[in-house]
PDB file of N, CA and C in Angstrom:
ATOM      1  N   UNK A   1      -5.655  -3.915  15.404  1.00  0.00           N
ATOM      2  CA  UNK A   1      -4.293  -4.001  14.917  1.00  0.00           C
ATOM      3  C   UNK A   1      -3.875  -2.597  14.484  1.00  0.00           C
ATOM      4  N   UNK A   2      -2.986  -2.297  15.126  1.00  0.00           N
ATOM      5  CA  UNK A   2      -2.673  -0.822  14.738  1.00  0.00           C
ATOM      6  C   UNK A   2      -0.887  -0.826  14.250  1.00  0.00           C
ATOM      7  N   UNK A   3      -1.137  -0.223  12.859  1.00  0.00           N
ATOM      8  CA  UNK A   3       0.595  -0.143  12.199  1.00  0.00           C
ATOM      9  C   UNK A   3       1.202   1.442  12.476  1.00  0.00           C
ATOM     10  N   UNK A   4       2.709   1.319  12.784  1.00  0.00           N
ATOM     11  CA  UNK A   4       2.814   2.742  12.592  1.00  0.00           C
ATOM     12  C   UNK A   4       3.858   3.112  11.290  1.00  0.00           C
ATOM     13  N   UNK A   5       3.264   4.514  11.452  1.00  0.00           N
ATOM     14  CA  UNK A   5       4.635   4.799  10.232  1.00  0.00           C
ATOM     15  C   UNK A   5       5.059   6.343  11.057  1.00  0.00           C
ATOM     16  N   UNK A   6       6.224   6.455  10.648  1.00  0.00           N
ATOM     17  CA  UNK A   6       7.066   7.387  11.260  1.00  0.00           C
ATOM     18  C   UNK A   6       7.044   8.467  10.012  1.00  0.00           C
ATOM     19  N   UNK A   7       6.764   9.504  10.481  1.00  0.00           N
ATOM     20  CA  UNK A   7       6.805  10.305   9.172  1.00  0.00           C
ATOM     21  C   UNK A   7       8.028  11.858  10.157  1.00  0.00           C
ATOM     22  N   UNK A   8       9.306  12.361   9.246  1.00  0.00           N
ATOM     23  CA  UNK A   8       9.907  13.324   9.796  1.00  0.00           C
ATOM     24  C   UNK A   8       9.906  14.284   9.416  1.00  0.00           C
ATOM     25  N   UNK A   9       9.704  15.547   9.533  1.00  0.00           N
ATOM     26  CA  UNK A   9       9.570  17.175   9.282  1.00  0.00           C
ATOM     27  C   UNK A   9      10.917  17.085   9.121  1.00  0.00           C
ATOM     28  N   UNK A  10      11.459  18.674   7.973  1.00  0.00           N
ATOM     29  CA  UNK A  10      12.523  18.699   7.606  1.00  0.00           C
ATOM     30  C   UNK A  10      13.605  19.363   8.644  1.00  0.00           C
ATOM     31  N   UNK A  11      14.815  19.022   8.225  1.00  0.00           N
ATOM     32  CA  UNK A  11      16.134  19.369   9.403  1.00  0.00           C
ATOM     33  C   UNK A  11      16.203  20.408   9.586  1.00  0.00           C
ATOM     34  N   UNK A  12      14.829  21.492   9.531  1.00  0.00           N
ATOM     35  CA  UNK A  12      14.989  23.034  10.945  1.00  0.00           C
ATOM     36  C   UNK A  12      14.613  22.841  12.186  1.00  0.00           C
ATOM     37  N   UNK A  13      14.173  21.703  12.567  1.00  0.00           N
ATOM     38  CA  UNK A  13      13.930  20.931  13.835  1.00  0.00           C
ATOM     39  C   UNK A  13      15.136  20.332  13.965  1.00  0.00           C
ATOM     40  N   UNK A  14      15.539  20.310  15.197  1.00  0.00           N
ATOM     41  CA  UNK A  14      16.415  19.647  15.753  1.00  0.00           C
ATOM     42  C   UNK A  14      16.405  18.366  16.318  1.00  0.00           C
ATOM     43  N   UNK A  15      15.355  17.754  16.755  1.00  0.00           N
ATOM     44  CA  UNK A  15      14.459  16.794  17.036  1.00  0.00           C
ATOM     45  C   UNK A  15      13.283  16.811  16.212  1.00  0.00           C
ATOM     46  N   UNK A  16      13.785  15.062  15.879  1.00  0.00           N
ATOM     47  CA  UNK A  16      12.764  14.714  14.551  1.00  0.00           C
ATOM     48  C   UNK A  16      11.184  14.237  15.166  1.00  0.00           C
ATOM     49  N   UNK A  17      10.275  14.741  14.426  1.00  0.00           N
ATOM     50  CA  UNK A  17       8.877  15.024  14.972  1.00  0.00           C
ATOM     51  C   UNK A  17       8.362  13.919  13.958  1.00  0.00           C
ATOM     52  N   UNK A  18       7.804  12.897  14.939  1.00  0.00           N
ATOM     53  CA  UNK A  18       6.719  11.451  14.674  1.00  0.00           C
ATOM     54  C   UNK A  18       5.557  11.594  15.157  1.00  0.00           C
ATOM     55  N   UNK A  19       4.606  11.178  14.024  1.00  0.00           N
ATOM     56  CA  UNK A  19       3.204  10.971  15.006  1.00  0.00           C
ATOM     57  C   UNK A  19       2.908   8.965  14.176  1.00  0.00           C
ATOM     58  N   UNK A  20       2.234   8.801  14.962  1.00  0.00           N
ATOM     59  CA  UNK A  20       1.634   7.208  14.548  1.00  0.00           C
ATOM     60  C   UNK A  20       0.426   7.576  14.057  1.00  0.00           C
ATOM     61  N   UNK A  21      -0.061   6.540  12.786  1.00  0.00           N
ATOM     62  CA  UNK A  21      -1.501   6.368  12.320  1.00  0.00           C
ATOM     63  C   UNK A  21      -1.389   5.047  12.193  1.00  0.00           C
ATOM     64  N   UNK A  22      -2.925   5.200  12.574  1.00  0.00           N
ATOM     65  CA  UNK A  22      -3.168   3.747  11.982  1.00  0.00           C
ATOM     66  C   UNK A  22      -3.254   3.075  10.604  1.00  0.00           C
ATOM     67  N   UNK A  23      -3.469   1.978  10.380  1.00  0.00           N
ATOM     68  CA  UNK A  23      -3.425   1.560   9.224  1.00  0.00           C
ATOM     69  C   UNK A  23      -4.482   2.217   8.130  1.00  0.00           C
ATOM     70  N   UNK A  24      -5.699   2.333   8.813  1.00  0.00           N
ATOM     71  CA  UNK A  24      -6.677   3.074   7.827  1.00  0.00           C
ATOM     72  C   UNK A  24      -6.511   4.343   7.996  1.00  0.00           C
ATOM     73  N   UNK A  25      -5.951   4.646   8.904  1.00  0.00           N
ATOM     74  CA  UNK A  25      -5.258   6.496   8.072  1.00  0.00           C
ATOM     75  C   UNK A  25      -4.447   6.723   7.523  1.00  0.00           C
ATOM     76  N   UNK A  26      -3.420   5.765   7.122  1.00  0.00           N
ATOM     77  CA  UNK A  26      -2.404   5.483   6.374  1.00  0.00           C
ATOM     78  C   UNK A  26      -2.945   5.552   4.917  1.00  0.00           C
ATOM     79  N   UNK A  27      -3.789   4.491   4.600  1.00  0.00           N
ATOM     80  CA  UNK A  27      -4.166   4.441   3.496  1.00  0.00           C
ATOM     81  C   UNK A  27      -5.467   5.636   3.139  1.00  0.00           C
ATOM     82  N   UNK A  28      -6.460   6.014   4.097  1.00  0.00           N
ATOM     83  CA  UNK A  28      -7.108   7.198   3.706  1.00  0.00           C
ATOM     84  C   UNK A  28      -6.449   8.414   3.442  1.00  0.00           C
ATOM     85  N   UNK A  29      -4.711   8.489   3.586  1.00  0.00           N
ATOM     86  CA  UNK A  29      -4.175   9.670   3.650  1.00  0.00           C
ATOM     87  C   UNK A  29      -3.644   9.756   2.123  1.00  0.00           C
ATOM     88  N   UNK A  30      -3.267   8.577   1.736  1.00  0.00           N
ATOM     89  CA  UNK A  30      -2.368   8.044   0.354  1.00  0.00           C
ATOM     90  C   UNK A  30      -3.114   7.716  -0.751  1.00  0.00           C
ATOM     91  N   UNK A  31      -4.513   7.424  -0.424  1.00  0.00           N
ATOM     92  CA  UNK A  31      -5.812   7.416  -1.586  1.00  0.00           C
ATOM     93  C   UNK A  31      -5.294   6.175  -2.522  1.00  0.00           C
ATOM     94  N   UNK A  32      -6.361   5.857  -3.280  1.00  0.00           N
ATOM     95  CA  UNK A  32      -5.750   5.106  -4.343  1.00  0.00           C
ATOM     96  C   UNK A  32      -6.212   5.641  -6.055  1.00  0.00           C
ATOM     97  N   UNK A  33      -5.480   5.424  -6.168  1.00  0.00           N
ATOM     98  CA  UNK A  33      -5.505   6.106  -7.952  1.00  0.00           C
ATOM     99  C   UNK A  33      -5.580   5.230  -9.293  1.00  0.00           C
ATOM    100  N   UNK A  34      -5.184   5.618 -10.138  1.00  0.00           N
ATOM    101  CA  UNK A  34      -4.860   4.657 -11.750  1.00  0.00           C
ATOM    102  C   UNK A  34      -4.119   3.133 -11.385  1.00  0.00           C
ATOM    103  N   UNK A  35      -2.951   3.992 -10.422  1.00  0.00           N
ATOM    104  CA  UNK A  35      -2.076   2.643 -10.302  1.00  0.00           C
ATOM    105  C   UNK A  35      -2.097   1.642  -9.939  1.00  0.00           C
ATOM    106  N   UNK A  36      -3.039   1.922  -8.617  1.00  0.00           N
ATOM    107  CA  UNK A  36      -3.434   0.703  -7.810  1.00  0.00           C
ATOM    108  C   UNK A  36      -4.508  -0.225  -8.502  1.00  0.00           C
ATOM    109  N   UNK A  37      -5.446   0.445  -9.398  1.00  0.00           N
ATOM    110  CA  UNK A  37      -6.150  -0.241  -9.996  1.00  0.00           C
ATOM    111  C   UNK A  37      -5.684  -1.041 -11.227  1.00  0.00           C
ATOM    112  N   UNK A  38      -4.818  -0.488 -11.789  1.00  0.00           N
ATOM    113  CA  UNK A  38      -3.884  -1.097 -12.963  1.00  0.00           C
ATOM    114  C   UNK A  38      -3.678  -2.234 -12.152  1.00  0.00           C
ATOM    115  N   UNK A  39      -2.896  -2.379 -10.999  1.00  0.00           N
ATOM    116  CA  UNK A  39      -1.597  -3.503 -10.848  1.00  0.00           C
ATOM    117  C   UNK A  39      -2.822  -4.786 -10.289  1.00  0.00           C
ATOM    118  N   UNK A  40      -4.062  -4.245  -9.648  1.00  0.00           N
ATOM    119  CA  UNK A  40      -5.103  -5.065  -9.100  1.00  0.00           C
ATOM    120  C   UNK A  40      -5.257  -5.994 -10.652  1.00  0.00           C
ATOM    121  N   UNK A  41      -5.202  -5.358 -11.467  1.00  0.00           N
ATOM    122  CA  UNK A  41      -5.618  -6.074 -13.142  1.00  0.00           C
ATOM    123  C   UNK A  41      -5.240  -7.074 -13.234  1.00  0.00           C
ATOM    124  N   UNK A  42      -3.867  -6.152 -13.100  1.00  0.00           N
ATOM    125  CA  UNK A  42      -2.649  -7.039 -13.799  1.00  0.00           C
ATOM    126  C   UNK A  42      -2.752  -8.341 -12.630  1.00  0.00           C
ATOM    127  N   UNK A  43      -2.503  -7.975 -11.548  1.00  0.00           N
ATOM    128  CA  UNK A  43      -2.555  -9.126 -10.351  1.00  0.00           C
ATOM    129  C   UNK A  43      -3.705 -10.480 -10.894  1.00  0.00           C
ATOM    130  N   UNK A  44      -4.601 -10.050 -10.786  1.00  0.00           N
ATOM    131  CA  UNK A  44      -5.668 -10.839 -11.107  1.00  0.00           C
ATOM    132  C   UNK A  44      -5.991 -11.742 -12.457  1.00  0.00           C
ATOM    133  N   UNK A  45      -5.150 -11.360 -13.827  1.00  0.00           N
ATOM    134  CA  UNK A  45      -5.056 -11.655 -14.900  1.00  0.00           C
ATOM    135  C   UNK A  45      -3.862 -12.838 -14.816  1.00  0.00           C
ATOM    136  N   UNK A  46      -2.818 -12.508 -13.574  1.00  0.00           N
ATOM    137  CA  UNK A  46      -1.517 -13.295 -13.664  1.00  0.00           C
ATOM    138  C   UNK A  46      -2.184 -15.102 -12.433  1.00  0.00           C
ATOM    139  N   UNK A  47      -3.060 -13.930 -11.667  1.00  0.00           N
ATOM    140  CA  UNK A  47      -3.910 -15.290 -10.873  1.00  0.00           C
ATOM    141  C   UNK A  47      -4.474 -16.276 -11.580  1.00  0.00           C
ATOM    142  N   UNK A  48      -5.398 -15.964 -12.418  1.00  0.00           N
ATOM    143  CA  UNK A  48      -5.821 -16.689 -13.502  1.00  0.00           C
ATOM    144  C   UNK A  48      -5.051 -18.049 -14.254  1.00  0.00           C
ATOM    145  N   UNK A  49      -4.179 -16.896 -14.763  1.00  0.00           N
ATOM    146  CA  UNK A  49      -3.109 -17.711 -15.792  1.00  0.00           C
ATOM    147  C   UNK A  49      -2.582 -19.126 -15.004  1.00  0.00           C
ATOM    148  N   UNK A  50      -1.999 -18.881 -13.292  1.00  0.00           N
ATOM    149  CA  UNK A  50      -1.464 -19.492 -12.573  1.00  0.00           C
ATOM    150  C   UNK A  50      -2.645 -20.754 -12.577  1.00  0.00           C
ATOM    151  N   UNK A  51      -3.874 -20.637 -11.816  1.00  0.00           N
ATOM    152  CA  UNK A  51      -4.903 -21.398 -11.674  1.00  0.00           C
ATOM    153  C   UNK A  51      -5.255 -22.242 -13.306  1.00  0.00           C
ATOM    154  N   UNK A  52      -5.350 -21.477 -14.170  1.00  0.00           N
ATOM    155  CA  UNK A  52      -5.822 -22.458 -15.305  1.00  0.00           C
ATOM    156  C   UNK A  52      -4.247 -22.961 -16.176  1.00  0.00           C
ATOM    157  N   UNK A  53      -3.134 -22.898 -15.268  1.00  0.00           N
ATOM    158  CA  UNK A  53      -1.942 -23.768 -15.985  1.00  0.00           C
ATOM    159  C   UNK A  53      -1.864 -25.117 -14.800  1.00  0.00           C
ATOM    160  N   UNK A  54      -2.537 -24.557 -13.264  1.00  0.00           N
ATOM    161  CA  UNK A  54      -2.614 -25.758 -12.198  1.00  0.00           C
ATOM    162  C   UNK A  54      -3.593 -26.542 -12.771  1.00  0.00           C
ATOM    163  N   UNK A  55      -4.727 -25.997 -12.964  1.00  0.00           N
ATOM    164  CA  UNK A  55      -5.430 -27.139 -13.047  1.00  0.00           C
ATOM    165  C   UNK A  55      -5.398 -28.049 -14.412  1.00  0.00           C
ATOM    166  N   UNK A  56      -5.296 -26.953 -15.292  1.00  0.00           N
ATOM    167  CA  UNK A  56      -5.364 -27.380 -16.765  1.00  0.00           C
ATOM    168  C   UNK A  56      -6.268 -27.311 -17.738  1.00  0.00           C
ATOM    169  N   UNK A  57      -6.849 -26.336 -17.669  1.00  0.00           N
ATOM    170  CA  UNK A  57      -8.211 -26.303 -18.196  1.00  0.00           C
ATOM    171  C   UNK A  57      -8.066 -26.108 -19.450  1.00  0.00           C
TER     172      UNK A  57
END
């Protein structure tokens, strides 16, 4: 499965310059940091909550 993203060099080109990556060079290019691990938290703390108000525990 391959995603692309269009990325454009600034307007001293006259023609806008794309290359494609794939999905895991996408994300090996963008790294992950504080944030992503924060919101994984938060994600997972709000999963919880959801599951033990379904079931009722």
């Amino acid at each position: 499965m391959e995603k692309t993203l269009d990325i454009e060099e600034s307007s001293l080109h006259k023609k806008p310059i794309t290359k494609t990556y794939t999905y895991e060079e996408a994300i090996a290019a963008t790294g992950v940091g504080r944030f992503h691990y924060f919101l994984l938290l938060v994600s997972g703390a709000l999963m919880v909550a959801a599951v033990v108000e379904v079931v009722g525990l």
